[in-house]
PDB file of N, CA and C in Angstrom:
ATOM      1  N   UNK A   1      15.724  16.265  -1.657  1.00  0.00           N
ATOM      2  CA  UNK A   1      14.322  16.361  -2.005  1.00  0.00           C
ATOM      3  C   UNK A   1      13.478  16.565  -0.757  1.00  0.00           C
ATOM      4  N   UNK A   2      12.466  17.076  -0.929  1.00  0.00           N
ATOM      5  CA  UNK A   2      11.443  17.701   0.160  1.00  0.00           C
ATOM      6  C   UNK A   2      10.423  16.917   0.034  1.00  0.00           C
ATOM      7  N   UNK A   3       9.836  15.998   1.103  1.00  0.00           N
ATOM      8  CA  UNK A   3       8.637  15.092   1.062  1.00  0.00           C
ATOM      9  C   UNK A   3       7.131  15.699   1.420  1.00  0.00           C
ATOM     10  N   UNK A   4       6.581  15.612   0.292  1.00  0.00           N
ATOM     11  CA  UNK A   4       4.868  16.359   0.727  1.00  0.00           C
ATOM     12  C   UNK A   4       4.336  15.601   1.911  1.00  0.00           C
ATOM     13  N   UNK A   5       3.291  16.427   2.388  1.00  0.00           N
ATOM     14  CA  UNK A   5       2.675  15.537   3.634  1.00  0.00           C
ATOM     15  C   UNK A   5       2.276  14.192   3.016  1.00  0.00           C
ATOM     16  N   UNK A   6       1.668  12.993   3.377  1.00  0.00           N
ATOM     17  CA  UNK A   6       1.515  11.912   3.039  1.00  0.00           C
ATOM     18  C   UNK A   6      -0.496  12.213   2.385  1.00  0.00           C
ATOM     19  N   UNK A   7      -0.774  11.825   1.835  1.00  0.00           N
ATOM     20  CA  UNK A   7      -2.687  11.977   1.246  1.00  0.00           C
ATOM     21  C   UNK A   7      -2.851  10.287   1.281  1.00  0.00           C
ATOM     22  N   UNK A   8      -3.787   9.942   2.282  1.00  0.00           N
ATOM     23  CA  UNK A   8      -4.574   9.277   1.809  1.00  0.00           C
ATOM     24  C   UNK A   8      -5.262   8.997   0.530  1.00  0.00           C
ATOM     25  N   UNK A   9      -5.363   8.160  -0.366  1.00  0.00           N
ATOM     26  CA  UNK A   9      -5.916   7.950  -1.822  1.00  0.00           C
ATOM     27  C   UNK A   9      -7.128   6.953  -1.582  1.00  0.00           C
ATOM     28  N   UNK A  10      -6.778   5.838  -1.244  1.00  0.00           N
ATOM     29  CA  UNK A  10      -7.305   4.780  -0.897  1.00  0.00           C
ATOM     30  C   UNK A  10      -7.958   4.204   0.350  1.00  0.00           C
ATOM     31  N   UNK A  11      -9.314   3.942   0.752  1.00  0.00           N
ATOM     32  CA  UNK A  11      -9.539   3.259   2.139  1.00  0.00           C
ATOM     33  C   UNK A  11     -10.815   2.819   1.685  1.00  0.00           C
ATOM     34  N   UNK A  12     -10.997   1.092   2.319  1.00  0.00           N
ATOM     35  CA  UNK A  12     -11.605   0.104   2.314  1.00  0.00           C
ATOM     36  C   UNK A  12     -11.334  -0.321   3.123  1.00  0.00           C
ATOM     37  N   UNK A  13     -13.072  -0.552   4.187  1.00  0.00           N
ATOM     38  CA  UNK A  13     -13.115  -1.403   5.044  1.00  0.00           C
ATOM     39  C   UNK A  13     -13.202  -3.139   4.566  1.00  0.00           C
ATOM     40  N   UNK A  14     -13.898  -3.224   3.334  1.00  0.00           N
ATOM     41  CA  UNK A  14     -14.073  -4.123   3.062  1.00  0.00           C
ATOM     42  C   UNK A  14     -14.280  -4.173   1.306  1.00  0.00           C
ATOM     43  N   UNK A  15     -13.392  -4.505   0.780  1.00  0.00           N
ATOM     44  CA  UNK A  15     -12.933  -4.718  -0.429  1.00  0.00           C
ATOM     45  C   UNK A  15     -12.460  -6.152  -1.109  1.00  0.00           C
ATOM     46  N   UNK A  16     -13.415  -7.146  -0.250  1.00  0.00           N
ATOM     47  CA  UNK A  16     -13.610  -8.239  -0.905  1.00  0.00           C
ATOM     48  C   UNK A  16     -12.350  -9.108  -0.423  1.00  0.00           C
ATOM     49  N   UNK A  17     -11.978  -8.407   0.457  1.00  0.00           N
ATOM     50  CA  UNK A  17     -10.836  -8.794   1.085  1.00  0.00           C
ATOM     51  C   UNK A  17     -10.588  -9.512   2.414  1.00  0.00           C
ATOM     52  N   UNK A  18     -11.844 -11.119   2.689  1.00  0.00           N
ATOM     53  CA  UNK A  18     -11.466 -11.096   4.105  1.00  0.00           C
ATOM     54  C   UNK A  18     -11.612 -10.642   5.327  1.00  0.00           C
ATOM     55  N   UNK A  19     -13.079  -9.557   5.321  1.00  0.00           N
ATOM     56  CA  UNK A  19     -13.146  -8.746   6.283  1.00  0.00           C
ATOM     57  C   UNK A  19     -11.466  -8.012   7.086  1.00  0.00           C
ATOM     58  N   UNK A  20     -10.662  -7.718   6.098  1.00  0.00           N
ATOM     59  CA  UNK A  20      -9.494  -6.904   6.199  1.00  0.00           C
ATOM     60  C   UNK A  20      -9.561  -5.625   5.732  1.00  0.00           C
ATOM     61  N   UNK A  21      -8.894  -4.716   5.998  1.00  0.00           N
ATOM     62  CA  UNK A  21      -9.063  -3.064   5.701  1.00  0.00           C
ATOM     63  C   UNK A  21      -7.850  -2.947   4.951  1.00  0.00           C
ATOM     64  N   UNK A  22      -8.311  -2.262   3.803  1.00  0.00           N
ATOM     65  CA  UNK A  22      -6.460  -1.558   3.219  1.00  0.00           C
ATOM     66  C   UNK A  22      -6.985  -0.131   3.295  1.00  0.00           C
ATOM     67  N   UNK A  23      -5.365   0.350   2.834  1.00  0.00           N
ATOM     68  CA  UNK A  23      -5.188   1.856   3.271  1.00  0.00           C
ATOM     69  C   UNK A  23      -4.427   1.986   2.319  1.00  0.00           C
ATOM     70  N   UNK A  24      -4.260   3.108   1.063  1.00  0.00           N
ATOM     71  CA  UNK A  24      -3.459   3.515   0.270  1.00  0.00           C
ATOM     72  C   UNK A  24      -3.116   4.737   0.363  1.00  0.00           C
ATOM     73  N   UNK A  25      -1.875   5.174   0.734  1.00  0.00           N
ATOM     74  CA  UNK A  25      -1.453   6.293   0.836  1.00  0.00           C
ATOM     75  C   UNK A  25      -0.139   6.906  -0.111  1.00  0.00           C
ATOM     76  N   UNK A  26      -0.205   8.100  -0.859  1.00  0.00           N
ATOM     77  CA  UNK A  26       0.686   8.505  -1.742  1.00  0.00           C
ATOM     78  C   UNK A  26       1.055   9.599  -1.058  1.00  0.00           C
ATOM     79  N   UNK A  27       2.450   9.567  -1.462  1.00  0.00           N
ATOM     80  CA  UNK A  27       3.571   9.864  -0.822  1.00  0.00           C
ATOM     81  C   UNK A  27       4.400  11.235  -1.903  1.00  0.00           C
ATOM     82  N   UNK A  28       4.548  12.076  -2.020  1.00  0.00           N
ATOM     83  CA  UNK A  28       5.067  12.835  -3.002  1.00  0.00           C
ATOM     84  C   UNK A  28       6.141  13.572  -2.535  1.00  0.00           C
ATOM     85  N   UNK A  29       7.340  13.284  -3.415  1.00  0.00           N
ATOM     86  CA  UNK A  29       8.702  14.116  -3.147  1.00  0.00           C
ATOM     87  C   UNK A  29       8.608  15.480  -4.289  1.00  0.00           C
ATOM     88  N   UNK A  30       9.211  16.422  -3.867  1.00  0.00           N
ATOM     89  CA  UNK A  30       9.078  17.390  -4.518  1.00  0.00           C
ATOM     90  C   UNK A  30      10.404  17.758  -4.308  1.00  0.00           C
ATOM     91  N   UNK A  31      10.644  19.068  -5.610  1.00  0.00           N
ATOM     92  CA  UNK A  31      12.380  19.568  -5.715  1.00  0.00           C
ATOM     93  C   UNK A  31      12.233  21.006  -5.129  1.00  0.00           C
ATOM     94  N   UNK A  32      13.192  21.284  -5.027  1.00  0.00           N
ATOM     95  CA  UNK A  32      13.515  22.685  -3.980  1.00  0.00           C
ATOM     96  C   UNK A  32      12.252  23.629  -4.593  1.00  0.00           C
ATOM     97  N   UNK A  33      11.891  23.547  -5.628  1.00  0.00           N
ATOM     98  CA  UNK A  33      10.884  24.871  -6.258  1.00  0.00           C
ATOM     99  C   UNK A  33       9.662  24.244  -5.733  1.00  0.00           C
ATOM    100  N   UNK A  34       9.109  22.887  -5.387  1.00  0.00           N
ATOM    101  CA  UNK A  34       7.885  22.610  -5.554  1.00  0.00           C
ATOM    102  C   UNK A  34       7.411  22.241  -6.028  1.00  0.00           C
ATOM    103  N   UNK A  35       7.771  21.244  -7.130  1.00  0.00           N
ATOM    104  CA  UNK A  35       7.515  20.399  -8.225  1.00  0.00           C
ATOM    105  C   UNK A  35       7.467  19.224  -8.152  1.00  0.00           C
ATOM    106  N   UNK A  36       6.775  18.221  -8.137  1.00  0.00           N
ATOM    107  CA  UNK A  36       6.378  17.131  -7.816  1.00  0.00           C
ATOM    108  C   UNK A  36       7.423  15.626  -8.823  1.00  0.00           C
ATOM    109  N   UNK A  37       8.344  15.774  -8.253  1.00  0.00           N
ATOM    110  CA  UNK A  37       9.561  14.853  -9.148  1.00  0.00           C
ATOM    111  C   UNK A  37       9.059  13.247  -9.011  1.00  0.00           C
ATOM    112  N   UNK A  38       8.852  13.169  -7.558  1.00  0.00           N
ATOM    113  CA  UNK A  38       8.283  11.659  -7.962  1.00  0.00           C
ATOM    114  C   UNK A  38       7.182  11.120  -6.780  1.00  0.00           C
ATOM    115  N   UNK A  39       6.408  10.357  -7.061  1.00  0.00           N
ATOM    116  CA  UNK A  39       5.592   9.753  -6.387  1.00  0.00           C
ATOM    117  C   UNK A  39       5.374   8.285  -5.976  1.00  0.00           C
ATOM    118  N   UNK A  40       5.111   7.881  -4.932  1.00  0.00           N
ATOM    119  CA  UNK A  40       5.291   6.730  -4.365  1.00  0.00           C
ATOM    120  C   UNK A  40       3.881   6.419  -3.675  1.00  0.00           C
ATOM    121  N   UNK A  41       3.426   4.922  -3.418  1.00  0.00           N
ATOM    122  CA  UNK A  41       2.155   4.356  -2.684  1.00  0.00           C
ATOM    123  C   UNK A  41       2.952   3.528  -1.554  1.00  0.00           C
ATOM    124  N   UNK A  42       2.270   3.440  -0.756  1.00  0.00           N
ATOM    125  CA  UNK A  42       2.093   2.574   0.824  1.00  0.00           C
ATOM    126  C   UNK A  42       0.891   1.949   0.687  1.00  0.00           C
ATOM    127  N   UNK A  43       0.694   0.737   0.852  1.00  0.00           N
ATOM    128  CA  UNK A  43      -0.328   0.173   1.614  1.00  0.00           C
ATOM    129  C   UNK A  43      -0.376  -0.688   2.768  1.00  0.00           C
ATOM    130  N   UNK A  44      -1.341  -0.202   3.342  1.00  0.00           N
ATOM    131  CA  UNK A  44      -1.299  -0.796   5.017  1.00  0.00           C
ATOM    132  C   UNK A  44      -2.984  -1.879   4.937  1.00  0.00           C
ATOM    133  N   UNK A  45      -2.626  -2.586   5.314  1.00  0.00           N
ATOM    134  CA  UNK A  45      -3.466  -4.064   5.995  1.00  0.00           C
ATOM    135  C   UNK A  45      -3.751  -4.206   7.051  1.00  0.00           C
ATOM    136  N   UNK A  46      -5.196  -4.308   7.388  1.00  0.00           N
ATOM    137  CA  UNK A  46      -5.336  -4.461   8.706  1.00  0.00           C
ATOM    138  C   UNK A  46      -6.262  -5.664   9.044  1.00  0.00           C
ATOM    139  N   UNK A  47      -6.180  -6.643   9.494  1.00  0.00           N
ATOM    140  CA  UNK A  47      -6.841  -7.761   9.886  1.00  0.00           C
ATOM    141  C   UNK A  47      -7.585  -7.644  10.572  1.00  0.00           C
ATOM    142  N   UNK A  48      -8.652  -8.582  10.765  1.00  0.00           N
ATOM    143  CA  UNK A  48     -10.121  -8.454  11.309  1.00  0.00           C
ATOM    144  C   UNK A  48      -9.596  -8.115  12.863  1.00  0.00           C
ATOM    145  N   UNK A  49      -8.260  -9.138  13.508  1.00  0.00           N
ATOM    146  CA  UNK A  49      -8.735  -8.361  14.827  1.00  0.00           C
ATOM    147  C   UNK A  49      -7.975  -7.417  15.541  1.00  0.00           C
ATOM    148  N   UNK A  50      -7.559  -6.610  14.250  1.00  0.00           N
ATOM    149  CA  UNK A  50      -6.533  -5.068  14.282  1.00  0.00           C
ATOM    150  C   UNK A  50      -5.353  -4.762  14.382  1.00  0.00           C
ATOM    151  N   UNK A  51      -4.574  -5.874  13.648  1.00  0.00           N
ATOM    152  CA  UNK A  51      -3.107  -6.119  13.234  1.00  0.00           C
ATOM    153  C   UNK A  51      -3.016  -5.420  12.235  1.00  0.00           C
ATOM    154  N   UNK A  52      -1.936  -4.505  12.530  1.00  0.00           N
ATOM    155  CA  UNK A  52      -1.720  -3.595  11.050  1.00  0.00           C
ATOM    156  C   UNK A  52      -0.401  -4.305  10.795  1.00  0.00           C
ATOM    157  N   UNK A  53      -0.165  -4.552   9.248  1.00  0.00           N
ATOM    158  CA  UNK A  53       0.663  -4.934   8.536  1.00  0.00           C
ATOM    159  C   UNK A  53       1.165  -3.971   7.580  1.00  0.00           C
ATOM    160  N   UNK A  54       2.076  -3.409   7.094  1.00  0.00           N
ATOM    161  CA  UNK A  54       2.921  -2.578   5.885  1.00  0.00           C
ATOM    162  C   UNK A  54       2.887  -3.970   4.623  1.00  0.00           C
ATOM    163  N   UNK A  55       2.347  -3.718   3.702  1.00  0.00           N
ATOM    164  CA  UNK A  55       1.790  -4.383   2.323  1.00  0.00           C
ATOM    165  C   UNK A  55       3.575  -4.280   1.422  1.00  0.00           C
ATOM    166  N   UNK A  56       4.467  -5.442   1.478  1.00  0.00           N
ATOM    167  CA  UNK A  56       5.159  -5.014   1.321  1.00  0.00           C
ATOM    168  C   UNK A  56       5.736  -5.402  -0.838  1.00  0.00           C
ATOM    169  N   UNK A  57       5.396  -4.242  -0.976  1.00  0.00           N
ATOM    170  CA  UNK A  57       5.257  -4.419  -2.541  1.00  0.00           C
ATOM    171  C   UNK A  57       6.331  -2.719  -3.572  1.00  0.00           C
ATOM    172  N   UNK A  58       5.947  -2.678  -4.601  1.00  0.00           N
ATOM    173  CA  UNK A  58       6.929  -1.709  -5.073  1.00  0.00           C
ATOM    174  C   UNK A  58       6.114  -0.423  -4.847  1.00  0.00           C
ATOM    175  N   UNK A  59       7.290   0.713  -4.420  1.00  0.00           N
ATOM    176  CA  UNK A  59       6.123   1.807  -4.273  1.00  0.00           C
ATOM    177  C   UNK A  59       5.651   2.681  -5.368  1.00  0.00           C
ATOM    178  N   UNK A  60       5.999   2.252  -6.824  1.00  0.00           N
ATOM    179  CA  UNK A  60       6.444   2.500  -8.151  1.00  0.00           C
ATOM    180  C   UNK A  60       5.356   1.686  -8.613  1.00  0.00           C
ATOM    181  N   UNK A  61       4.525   0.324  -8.404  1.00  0.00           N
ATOM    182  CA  UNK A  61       3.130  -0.194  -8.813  1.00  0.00           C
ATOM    183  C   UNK A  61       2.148   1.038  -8.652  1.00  0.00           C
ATOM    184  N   UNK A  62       1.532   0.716  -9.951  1.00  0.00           N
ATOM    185  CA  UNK A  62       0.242   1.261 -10.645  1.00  0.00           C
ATOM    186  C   UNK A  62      -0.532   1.073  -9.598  1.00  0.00           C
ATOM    187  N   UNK A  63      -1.645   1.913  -8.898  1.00  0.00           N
ATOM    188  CA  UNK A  63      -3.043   1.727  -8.072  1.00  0.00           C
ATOM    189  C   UNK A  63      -3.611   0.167  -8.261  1.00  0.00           C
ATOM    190  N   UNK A  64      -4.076   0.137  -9.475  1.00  0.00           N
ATOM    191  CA  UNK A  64      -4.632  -1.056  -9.846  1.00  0.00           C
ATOM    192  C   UNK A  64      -3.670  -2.061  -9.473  1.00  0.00           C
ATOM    193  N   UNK A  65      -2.858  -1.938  -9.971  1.00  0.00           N
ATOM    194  CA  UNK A  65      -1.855  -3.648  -9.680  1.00  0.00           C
ATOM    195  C   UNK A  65      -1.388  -3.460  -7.891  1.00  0.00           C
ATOM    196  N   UNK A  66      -1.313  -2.740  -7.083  1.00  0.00           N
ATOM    197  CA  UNK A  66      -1.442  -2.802  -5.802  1.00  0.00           C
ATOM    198  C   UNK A  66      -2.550  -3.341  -5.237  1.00  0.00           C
ATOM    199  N   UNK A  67      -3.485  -3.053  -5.645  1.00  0.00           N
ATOM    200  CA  UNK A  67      -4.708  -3.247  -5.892  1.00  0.00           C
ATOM    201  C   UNK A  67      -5.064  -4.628  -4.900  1.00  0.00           C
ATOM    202  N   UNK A  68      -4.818  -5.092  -6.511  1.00  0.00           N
ATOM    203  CA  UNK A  68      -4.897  -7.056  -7.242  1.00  0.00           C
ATOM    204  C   UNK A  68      -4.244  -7.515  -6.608  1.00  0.00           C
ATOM    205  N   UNK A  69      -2.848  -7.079  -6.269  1.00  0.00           N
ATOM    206  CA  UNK A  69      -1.704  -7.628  -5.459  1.00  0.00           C
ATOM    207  C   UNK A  69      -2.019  -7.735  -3.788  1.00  0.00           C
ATOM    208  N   UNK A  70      -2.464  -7.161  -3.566  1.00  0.00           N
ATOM    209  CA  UNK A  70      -2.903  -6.670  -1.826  1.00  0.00           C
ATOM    210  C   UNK A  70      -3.952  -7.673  -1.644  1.00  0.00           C
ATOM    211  N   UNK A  71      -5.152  -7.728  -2.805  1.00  0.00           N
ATOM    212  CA  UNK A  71      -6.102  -9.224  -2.394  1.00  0.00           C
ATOM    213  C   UNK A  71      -5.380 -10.461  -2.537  1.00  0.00           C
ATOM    214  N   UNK A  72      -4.189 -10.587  -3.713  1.00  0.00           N
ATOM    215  CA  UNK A  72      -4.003 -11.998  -3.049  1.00  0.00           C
ATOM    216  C   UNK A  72      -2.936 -12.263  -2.247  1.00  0.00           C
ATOM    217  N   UNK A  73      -2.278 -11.059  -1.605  1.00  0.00           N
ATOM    218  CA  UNK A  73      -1.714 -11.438  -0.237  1.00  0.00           C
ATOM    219  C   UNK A  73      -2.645 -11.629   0.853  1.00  0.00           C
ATOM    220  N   UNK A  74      -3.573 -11.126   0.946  1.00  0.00           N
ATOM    221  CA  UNK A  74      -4.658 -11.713   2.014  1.00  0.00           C
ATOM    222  C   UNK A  74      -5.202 -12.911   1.835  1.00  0.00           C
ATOM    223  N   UNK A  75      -5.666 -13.118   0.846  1.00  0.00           N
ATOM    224  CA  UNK A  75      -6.340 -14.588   0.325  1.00  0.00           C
ATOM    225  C   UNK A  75      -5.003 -15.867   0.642  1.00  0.00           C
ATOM    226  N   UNK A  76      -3.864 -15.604   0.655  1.00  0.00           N
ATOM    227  CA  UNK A  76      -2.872 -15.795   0.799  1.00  0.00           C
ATOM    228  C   UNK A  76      -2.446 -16.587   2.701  1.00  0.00           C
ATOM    229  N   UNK A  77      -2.899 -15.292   3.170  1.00  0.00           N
ATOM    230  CA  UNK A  77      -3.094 -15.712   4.734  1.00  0.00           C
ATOM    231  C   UNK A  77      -1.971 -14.469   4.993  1.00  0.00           C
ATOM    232  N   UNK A  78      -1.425 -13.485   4.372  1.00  0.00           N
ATOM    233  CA  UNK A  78      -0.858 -12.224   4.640  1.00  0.00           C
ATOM    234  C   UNK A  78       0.622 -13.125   5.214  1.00  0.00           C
ATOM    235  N   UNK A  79       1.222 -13.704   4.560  1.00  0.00           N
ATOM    236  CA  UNK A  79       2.448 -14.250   4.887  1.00  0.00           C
ATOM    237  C   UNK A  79       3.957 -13.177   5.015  1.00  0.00           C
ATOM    238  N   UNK A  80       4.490 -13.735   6.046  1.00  0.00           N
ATOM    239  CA  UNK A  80       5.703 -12.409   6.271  1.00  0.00           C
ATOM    240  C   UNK A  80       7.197 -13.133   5.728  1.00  0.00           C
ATOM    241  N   UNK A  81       7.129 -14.267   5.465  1.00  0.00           N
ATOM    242  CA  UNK A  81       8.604 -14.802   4.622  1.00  0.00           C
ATOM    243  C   UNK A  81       8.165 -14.344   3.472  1.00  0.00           C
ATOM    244  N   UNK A  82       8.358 -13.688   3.143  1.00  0.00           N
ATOM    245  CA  UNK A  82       7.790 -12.913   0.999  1.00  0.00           C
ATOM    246  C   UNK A  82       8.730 -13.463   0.885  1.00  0.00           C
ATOM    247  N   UNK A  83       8.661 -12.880  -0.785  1.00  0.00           N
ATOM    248  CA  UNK A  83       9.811 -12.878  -1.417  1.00  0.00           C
ATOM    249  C   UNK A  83      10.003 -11.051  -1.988  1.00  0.00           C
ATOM    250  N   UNK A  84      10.557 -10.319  -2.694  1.00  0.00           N
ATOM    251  CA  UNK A  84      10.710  -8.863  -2.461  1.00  0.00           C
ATOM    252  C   UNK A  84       9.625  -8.049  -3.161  1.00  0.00           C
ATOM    253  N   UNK A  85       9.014  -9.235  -3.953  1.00  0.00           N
ATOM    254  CA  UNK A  85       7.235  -8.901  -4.494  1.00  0.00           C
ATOM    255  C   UNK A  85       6.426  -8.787  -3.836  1.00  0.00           C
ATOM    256  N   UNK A  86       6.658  -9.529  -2.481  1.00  0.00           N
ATOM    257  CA  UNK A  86       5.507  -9.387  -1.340  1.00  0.00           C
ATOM    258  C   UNK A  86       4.919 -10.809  -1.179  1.00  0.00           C
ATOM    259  N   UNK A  87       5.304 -12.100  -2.400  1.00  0.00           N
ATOM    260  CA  UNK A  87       4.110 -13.097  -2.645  1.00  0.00           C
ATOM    261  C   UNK A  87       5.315 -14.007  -1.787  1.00  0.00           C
ATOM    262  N   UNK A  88       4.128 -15.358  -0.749  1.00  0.00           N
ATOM    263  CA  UNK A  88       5.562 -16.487  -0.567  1.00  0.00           C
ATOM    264  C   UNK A  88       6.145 -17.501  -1.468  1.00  0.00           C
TER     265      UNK A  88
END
């Protein structure tokens, strides 16, 4: 499979989140013709004093439930022992 360039979708400086920044970026694989077979999200976290973090969640979640999920890993304190949901 052939990976499209990466598109920004998503960016918030401040989304109620902590004075933290997310970043949503979709990711699209395509098949030898150009056809868009499947699609994937990234989100990136960035803390007030410019720690970027990889949001580590499914890349197969809906916008919205990345969303929801991304505020309460911050509200959270952005913990890095997860569990493979992302939550501790």
């Amino acid at each position: 499979m052939k990976t499209e360039a990466v598109k920004t979708i998503f960016q918030a400086d401040d989304y109620g989140m902590e004075d933290h920044s997310l970043t949503i970026d979709k990711i699209s694989e395509l098949d030898p013709e150009g056809n868009v077979v499947l699609v994937k999200l990234i989100a990136y976290v960035i803390d007030p004093i410019g720690n970027a973090m990889v949001f580590n969640y499914s890349p197969y979640a809906k916008l919205s439930e990345l969303l929801n999920s991304a505020k309460v890993w911050i509200q959270c304190g952005c913990p890095s022992d997860c569990d493979a949901m992302g939550f501790p």
